[in-house]
PDB file of N, CA and C in Angstrom:
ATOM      1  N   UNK A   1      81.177  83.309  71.638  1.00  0.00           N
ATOM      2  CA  UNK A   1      80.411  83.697  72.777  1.00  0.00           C
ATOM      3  C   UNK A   1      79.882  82.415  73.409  1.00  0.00           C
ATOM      4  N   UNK A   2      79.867  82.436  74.911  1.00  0.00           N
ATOM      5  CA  UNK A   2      79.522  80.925  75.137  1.00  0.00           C
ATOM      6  C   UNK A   2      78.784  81.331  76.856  1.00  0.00           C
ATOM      7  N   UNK A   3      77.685  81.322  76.787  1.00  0.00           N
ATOM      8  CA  UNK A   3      76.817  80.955  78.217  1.00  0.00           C
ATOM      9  C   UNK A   3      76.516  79.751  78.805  1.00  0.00           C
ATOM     10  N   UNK A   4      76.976  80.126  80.257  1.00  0.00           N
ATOM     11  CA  UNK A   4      76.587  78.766  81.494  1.00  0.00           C
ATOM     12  C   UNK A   4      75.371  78.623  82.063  1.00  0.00           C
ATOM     13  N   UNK A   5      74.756  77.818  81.884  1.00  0.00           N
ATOM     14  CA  UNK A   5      73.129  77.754  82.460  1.00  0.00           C
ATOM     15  C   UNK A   5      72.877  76.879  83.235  1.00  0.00           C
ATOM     16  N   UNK A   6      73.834  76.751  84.852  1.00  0.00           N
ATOM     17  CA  UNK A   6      73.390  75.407  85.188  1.00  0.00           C
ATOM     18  C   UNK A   6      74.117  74.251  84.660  1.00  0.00           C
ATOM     19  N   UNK A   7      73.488  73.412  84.030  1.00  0.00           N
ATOM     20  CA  UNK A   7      73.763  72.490  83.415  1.00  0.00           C
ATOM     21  C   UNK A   7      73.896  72.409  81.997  1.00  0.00           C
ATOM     22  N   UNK A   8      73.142  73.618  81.427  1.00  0.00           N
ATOM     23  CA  UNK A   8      73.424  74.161  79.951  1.00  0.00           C
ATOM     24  C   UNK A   8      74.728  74.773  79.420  1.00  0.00           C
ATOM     25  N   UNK A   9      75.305  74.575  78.335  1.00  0.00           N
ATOM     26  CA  UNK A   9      76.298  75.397  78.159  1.00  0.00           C
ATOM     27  C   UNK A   9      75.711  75.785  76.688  1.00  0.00           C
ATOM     28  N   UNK A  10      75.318  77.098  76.170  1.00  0.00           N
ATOM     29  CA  UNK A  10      75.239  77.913  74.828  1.00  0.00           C
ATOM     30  C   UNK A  10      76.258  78.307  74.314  1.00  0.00           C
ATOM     31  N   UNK A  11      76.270  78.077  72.966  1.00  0.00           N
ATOM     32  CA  UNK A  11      77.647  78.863  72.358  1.00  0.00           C
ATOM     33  C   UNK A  11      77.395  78.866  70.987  1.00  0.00           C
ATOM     34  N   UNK A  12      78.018  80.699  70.397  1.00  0.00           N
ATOM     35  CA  UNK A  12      77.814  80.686  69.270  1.00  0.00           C
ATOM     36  C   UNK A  12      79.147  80.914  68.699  1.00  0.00           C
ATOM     37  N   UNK A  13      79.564  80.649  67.553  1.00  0.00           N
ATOM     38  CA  UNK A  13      81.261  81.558  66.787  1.00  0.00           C
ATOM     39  C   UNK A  13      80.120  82.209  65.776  1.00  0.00           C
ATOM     40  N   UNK A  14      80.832  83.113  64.683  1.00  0.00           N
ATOM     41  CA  UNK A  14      80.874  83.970  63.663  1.00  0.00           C
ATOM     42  C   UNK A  14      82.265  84.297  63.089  1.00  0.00           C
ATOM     43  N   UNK A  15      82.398  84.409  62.431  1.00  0.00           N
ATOM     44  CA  UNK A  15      83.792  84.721  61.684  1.00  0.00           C
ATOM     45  C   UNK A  15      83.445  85.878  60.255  1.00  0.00           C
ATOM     46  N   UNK A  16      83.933  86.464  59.916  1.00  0.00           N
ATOM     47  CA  UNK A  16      83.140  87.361  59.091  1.00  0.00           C
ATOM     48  C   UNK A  16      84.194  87.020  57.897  1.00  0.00           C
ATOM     49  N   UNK A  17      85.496  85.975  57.773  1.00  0.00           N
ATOM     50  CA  UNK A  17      86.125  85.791  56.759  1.00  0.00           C
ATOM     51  C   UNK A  17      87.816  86.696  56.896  1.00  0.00           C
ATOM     52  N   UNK A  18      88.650  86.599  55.935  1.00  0.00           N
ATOM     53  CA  UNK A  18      89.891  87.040  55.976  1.00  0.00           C
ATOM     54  C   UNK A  18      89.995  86.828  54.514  1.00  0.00           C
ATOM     55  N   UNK A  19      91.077  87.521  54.118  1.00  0.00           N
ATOM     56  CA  UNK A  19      91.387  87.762  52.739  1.00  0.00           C
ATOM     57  C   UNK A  19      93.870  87.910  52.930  1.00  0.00           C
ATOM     58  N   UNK A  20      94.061  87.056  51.885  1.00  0.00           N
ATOM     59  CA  UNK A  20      95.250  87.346  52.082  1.00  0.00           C
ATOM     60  C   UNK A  20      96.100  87.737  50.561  1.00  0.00           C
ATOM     61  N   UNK A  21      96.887  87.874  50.316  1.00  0.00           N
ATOM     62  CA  UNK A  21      97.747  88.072  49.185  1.00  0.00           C
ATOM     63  C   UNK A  21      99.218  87.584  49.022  1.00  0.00           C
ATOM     64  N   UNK A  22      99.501  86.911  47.964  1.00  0.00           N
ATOM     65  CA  UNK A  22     100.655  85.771  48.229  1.00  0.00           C
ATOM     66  C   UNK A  22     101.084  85.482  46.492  1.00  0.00           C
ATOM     67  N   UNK A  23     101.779  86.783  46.170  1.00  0.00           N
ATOM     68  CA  UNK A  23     102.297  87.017  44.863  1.00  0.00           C
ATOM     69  C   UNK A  23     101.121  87.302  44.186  1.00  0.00           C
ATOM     70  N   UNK A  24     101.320  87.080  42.881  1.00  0.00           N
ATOM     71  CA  UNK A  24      99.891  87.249  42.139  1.00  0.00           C
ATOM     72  C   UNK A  24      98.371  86.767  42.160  1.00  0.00           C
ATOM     73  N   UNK A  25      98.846  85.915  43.450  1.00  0.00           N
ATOM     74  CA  UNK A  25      97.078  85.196  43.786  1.00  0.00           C
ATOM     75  C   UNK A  25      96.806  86.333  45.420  1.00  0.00           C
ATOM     76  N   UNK A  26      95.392  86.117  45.312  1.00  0.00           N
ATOM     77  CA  UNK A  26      94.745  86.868  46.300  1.00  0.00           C
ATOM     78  C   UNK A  26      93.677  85.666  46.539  1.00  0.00           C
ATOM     79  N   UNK A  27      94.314  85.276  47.901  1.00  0.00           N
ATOM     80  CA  UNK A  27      93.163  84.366  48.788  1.00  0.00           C
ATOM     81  C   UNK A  27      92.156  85.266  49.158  1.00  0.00           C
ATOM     82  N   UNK A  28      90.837  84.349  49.610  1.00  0.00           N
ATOM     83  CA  UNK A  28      89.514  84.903  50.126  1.00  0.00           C
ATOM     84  C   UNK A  28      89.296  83.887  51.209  1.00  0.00           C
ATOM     85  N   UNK A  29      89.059  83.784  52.779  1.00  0.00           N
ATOM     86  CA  UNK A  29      87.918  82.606  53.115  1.00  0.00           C
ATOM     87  C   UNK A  29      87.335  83.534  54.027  1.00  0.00           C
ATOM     88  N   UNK A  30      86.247  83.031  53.281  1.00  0.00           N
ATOM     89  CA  UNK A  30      85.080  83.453  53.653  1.00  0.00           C
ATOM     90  C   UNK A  30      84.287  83.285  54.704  1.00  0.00           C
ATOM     91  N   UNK A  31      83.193  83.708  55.407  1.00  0.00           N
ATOM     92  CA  UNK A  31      82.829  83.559  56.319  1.00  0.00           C
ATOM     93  C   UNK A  31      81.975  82.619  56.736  1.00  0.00           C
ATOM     94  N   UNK A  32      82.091  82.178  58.382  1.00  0.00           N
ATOM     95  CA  UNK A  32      81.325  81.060  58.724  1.00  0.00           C
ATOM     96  C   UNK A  32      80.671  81.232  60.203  1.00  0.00           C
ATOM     97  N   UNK A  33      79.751  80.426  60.450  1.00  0.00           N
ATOM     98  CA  UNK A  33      78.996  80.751  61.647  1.00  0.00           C
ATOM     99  C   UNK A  33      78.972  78.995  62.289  1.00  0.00           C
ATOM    100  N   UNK A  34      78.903  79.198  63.737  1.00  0.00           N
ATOM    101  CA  UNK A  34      78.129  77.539  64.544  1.00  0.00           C
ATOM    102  C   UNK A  34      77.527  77.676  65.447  1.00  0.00           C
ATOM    103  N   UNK A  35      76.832  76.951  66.264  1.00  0.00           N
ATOM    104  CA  UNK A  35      76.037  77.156  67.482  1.00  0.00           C
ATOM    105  C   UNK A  35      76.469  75.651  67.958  1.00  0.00           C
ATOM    106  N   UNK A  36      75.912  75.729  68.997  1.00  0.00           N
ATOM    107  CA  UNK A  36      76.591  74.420  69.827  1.00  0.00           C
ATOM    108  C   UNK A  36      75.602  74.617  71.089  1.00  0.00           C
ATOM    109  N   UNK A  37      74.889  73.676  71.851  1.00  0.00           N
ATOM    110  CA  UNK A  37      74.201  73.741  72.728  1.00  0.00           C
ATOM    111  C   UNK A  37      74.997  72.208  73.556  1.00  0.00           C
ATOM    112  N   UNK A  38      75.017  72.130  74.992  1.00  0.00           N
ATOM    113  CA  UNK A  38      75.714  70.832  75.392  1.00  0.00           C
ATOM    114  C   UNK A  38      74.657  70.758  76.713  1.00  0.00           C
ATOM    115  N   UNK A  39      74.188  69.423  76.964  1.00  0.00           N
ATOM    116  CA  UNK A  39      73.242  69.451  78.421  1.00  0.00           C
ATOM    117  C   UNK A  39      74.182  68.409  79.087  1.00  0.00           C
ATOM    118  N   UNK A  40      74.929  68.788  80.638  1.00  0.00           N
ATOM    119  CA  UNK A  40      75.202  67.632  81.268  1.00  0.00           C
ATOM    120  C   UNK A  40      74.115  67.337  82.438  1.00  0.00           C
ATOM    121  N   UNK A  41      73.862  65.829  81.827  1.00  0.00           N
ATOM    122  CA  UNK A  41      72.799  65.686  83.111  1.00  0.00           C
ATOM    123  C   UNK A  41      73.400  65.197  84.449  1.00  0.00           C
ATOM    124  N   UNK A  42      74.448  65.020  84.718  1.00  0.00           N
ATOM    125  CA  UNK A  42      75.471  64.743  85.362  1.00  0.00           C
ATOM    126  C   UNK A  42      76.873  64.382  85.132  1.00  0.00           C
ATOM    127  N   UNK A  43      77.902  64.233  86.563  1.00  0.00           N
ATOM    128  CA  UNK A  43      79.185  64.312  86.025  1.00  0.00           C
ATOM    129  C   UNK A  43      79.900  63.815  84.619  1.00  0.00           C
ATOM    130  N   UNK A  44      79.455  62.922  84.889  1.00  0.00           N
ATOM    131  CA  UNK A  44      79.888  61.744  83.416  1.00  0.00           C
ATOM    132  C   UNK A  44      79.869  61.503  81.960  1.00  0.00           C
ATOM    133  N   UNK A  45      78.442  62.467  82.133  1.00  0.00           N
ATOM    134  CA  UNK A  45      77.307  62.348  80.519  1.00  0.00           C
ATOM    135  C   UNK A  45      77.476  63.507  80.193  1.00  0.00           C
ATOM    136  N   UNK A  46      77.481  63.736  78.668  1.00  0.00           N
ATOM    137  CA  UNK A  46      77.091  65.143  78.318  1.00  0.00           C
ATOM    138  C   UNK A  46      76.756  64.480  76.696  1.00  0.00           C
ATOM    139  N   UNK A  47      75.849  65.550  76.537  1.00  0.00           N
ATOM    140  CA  UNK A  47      74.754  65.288  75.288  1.00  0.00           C
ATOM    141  C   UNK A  47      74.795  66.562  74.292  1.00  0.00           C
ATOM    142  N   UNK A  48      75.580  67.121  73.584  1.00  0.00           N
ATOM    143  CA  UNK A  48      75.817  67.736  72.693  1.00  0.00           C
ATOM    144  C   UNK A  48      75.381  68.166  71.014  1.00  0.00           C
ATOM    145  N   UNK A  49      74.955  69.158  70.789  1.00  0.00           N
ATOM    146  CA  UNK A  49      74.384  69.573  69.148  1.00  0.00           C
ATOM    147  C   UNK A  49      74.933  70.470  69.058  1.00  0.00           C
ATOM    148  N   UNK A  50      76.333  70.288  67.507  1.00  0.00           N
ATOM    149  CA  UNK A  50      76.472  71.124  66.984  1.00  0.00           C
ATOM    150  C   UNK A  50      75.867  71.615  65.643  1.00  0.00           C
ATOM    151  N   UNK A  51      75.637  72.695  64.891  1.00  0.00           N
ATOM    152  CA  UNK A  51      74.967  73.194  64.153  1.00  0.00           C
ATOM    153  C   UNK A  51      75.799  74.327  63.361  1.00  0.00           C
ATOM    154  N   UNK A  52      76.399  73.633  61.944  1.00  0.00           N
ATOM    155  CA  UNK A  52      77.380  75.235  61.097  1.00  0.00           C
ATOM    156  C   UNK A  52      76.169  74.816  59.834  1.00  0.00           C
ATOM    157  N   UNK A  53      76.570  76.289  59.879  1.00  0.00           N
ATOM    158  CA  UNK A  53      76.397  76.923  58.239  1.00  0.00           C
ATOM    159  C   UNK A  53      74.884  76.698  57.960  1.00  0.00           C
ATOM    160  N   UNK A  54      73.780  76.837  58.890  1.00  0.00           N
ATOM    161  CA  UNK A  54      73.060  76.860  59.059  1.00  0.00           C
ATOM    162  C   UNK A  54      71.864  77.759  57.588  1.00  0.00           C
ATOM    163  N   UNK A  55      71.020  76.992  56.737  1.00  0.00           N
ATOM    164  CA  UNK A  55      70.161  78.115  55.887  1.00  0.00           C
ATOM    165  C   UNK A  55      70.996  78.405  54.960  1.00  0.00           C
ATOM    166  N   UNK A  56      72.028  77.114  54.828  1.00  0.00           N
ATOM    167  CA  UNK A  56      72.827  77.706  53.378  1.00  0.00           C
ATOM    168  C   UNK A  56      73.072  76.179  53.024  1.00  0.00           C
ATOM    169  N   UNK A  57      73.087  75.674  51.619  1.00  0.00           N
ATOM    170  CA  UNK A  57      73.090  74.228  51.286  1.00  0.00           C
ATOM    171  C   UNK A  57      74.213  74.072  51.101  1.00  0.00           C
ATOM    172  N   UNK A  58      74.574  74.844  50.508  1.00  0.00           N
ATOM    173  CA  UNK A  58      76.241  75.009  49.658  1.00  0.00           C
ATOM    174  C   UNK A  58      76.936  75.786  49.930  1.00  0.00           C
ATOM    175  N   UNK A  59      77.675  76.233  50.935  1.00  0.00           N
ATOM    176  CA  UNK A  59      78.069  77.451  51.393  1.00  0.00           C
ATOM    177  C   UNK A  59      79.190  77.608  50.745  1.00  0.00           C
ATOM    178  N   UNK A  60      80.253  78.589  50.472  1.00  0.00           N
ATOM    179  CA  UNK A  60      81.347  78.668  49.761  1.00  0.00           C
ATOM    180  C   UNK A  60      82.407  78.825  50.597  1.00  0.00           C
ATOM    181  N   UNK A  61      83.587  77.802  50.650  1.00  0.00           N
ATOM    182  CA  UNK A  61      84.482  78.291  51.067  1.00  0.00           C
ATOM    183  C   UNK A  61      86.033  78.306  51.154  1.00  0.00           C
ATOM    184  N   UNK A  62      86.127  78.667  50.206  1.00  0.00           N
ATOM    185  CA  UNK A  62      87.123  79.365  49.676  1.00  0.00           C
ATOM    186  C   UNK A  62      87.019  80.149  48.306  1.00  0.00           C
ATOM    187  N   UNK A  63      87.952  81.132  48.262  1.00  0.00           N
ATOM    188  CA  UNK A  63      87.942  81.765  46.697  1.00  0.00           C
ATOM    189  C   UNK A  63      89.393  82.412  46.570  1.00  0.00           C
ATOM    190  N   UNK A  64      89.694  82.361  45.444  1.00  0.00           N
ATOM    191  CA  UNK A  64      91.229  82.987  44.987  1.00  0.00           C
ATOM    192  C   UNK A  64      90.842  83.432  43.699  1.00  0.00           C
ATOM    193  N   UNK A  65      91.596  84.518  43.410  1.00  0.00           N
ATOM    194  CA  UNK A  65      91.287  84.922  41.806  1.00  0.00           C
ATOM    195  C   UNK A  65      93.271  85.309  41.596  1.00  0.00           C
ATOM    196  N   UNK A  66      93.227  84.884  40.665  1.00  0.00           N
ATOM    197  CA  UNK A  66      94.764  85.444  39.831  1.00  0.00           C
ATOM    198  C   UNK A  66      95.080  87.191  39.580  1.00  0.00           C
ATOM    199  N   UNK A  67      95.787  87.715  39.979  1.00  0.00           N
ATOM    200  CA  UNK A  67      96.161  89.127  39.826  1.00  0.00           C
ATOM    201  C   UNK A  67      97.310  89.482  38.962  1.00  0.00           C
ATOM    202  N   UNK A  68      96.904  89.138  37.492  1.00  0.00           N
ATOM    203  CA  UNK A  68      97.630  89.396  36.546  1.00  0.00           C
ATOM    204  C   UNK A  68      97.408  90.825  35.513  1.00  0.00           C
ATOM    205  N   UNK A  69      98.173  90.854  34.843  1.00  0.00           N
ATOM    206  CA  UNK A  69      97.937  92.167  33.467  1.00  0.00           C
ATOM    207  C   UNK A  69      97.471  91.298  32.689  1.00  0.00           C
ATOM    208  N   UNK A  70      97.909  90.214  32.159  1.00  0.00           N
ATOM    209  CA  UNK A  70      97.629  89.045  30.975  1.00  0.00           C
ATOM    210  C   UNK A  70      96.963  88.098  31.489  1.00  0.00           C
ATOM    211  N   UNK A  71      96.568  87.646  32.457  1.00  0.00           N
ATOM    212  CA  UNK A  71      95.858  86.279  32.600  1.00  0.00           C
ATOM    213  C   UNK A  71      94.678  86.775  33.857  1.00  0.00           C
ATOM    214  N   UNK A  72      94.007  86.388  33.799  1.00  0.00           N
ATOM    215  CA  UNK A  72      91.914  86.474  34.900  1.00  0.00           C
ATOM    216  C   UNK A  72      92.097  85.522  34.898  1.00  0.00           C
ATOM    217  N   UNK A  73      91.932  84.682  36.141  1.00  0.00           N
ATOM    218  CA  UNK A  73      91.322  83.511  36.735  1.00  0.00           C
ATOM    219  C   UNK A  73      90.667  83.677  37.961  1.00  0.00           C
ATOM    220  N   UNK A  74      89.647  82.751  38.436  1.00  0.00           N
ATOM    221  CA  UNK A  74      88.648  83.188  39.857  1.00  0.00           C
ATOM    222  C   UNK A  74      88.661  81.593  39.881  1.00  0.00           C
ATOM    223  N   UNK A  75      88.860  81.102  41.592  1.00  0.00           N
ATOM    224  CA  UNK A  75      88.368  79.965  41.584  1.00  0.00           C
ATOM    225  C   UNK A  75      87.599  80.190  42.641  1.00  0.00           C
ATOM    226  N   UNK A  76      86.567  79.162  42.989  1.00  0.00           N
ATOM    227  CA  UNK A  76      85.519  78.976  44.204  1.00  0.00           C
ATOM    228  C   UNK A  76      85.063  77.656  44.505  1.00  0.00           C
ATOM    229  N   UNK A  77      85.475  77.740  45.910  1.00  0.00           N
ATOM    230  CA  UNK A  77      85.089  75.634  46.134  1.00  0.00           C
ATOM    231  C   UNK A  77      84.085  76.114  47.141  1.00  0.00           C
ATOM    232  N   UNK A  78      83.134  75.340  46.842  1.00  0.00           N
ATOM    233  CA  UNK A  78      81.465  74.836  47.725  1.00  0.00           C
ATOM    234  C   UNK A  78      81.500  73.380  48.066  1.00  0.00           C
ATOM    235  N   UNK A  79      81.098  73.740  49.340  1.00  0.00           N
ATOM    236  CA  UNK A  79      81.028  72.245  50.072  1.00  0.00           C
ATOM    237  C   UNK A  79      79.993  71.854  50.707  1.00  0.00           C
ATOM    238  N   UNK A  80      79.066  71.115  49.987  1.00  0.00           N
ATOM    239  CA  UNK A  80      77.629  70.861  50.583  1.00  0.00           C
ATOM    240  C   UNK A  80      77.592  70.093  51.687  1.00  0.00           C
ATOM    241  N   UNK A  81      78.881  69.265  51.891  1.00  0.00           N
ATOM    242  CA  UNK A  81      78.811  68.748  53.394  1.00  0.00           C
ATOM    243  C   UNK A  81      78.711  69.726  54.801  1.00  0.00           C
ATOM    244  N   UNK A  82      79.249  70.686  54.207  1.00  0.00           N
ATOM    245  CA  UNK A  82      79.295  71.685  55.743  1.00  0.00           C
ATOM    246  C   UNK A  82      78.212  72.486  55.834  1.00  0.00           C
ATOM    247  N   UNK A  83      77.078  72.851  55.113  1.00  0.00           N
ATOM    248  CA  UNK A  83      75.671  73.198  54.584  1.00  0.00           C
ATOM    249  C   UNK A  83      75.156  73.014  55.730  1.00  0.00           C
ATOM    250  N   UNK A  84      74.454  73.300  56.469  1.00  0.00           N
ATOM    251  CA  UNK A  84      73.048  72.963  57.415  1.00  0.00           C
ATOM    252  C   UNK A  84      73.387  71.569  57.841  1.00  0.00           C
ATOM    253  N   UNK A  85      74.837  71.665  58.238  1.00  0.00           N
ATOM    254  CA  UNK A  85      75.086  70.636  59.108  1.00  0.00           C
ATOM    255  C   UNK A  85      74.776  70.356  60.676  1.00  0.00           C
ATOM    256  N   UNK A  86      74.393  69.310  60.976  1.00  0.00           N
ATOM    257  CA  UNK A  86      73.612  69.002  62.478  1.00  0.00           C
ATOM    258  C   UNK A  86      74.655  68.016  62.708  1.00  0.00           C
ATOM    259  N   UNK A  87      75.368  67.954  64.251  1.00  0.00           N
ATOM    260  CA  UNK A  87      75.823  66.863  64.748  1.00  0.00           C
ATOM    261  C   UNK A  87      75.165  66.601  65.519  1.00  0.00           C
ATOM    262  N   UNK A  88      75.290  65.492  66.286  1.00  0.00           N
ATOM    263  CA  UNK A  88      75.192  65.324  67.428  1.00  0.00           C
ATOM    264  C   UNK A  88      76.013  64.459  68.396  1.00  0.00           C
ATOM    265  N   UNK A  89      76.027  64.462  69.566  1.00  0.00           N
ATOM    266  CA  UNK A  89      77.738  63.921  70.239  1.00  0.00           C
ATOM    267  C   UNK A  89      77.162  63.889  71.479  1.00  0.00           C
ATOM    268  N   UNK A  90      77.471  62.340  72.051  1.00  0.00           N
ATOM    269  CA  UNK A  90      77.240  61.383  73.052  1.00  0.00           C
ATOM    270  C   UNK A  90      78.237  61.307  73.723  1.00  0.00           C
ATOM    271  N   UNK A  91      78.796  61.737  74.576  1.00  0.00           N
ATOM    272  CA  UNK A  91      80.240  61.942  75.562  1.00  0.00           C
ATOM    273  C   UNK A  91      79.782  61.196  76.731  1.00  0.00           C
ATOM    274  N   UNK A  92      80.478  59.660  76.995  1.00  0.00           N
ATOM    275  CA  UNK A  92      80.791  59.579  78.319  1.00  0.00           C
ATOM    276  C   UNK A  92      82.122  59.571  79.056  1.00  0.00           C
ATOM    277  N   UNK A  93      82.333  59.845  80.365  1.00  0.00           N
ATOM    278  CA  UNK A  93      83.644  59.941  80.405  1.00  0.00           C
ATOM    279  C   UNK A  93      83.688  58.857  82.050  1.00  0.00           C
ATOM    280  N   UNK A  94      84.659  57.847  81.985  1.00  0.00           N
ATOM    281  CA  UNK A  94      84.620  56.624  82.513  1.00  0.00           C
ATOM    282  C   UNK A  94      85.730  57.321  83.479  1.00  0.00           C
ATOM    283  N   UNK A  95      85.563  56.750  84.492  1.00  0.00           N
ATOM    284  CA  UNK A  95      86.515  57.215  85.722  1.00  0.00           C
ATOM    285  C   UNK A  95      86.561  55.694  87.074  1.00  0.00           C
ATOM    286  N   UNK A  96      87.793  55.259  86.602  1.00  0.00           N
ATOM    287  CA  UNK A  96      88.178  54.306  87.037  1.00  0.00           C
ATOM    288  C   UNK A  96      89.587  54.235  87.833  1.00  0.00           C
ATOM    289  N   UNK A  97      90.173  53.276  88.279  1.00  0.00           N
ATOM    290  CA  UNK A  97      91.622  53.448  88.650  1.00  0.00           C
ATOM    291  C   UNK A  97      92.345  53.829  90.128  1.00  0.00           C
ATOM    292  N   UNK A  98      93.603  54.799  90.560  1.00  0.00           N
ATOM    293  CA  UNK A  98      93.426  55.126  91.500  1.00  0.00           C
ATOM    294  C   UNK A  98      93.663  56.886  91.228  1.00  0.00           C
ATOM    295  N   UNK A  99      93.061  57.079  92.839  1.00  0.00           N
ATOM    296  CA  UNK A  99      93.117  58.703  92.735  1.00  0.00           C
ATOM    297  C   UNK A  99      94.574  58.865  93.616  1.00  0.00           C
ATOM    298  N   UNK A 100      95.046  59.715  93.197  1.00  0.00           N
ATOM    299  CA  UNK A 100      96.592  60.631  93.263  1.00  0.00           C
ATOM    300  C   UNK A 100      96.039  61.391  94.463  1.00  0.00           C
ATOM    301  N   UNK A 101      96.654  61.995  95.639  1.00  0.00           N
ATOM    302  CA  UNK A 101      96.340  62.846  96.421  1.00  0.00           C
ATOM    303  C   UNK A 101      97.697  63.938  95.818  1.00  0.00           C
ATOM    304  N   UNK A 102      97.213  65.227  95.707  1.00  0.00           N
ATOM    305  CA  UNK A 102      98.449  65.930  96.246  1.00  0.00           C
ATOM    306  C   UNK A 102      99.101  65.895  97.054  1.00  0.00           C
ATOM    307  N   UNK A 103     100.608  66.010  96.658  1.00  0.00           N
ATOM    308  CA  UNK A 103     101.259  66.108  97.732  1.00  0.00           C
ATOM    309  C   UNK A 103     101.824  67.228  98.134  1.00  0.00           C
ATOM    310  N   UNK A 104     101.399  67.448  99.855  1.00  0.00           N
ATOM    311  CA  UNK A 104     101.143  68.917 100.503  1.00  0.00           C
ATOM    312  C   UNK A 104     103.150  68.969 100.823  1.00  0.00           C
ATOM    313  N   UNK A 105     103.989  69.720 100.311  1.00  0.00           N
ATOM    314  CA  UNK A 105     105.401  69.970 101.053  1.00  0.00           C
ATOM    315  C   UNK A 105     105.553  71.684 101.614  1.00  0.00           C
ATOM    316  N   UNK A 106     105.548  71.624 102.304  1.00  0.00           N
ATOM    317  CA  UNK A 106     106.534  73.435 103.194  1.00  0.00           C
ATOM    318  C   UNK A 106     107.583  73.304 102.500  1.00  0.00           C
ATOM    319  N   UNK A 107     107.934  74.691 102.010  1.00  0.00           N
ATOM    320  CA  UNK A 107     109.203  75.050 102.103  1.00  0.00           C
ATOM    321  C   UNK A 107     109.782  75.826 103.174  1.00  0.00           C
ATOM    322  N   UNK A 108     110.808  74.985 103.455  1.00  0.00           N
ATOM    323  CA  UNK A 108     111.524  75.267 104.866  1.00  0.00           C
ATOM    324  C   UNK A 108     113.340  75.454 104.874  1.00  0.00           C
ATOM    325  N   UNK A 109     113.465  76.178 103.683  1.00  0.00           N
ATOM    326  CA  UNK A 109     114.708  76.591 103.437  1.00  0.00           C
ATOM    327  C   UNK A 109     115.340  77.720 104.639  1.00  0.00           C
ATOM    328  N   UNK A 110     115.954  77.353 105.332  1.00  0.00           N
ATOM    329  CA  UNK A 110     117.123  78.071 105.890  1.00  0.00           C
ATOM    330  C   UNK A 110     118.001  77.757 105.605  1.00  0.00           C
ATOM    331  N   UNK A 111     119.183  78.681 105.905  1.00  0.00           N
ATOM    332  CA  UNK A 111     120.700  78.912 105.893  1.00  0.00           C
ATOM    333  C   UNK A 111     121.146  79.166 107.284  1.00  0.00           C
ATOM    334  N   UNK A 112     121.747  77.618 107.796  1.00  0.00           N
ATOM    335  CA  UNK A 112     122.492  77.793 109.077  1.00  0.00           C
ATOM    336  C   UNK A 112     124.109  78.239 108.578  1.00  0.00           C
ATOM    337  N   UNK A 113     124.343  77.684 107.621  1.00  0.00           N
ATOM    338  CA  UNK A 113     126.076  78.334 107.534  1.00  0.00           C
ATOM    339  C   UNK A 113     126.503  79.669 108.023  1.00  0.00           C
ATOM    340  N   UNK A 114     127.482  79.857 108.391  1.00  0.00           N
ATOM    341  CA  UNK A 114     128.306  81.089 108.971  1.00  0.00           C
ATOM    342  C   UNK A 114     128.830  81.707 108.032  1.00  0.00           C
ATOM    343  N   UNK A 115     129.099  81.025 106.897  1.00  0.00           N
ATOM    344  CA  UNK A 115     130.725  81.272 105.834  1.00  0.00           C
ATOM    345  C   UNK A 115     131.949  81.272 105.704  1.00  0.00           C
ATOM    346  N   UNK A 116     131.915  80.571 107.194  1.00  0.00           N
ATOM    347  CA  UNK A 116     133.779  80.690 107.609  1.00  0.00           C
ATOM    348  C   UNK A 116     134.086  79.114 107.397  1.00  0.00           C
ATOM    349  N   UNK A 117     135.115  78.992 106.866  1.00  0.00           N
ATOM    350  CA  UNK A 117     135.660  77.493 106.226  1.00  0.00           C
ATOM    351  C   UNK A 117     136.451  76.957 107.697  1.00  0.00           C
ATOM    352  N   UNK A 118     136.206  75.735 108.001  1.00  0.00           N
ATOM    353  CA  UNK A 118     136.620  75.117 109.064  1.00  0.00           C
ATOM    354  C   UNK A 118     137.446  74.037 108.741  1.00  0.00           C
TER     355      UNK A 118
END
């Protein structure tokens, strides 16, 4: 979801996760959330905060468990880097060089031929 404010741009994702199956293993990934706020104070600049996994230190993500008669296994990877992660992002964008005009053409296809071979 993403709102225009002017010069504000808001935006949130959510993902609620997916689950797959691939022979006797059964993937899990799990779910994730971000927010993102961006201010341009003009053409050039833009000043950006992104924000995942917000209120969770260790969030989990991934899980697989083994789908056997004879063998149980569960695995689960946590990644405290992606935890109540804050970016932030300094964008300038330099505009130098020359400018291209379009070029305006008509199409002006006619057919003067007759069809008779001379």
């Amino acid at each position: 979801m993403q709102a225009y404010l002017n010069r504000w741009t808001l935006g949130a994702y959510a993902d609620n996760g997916w689950s797959f199956m691939e022979g006797e293993h059964r993937g899990l990934n799990v779910p994730s959330w971000h927010f993102t706020a961006t201010y341009r104070p003009n053409k050039s600049l833009a000043i950006s905060l992104f924000a995942q996994h917000l209120f969770a230190q260790h969030p989990l993500t991934s899980k697989a468990e083994v789908v056997n008669r004879y063998v149980q296994k569960e695995i689960s990877r946590h990644h405290r880097d992606l935890g109540n992660m804050i970016t932030l992002k300094l964008t300038y964008r330099f505009e130098h060089g020359r400018k291209y005009r379009e070029i305006n053409r008509s199409m002006n296809h006619q057919d003067s031929e007759t069809g008779i071979l001379k």
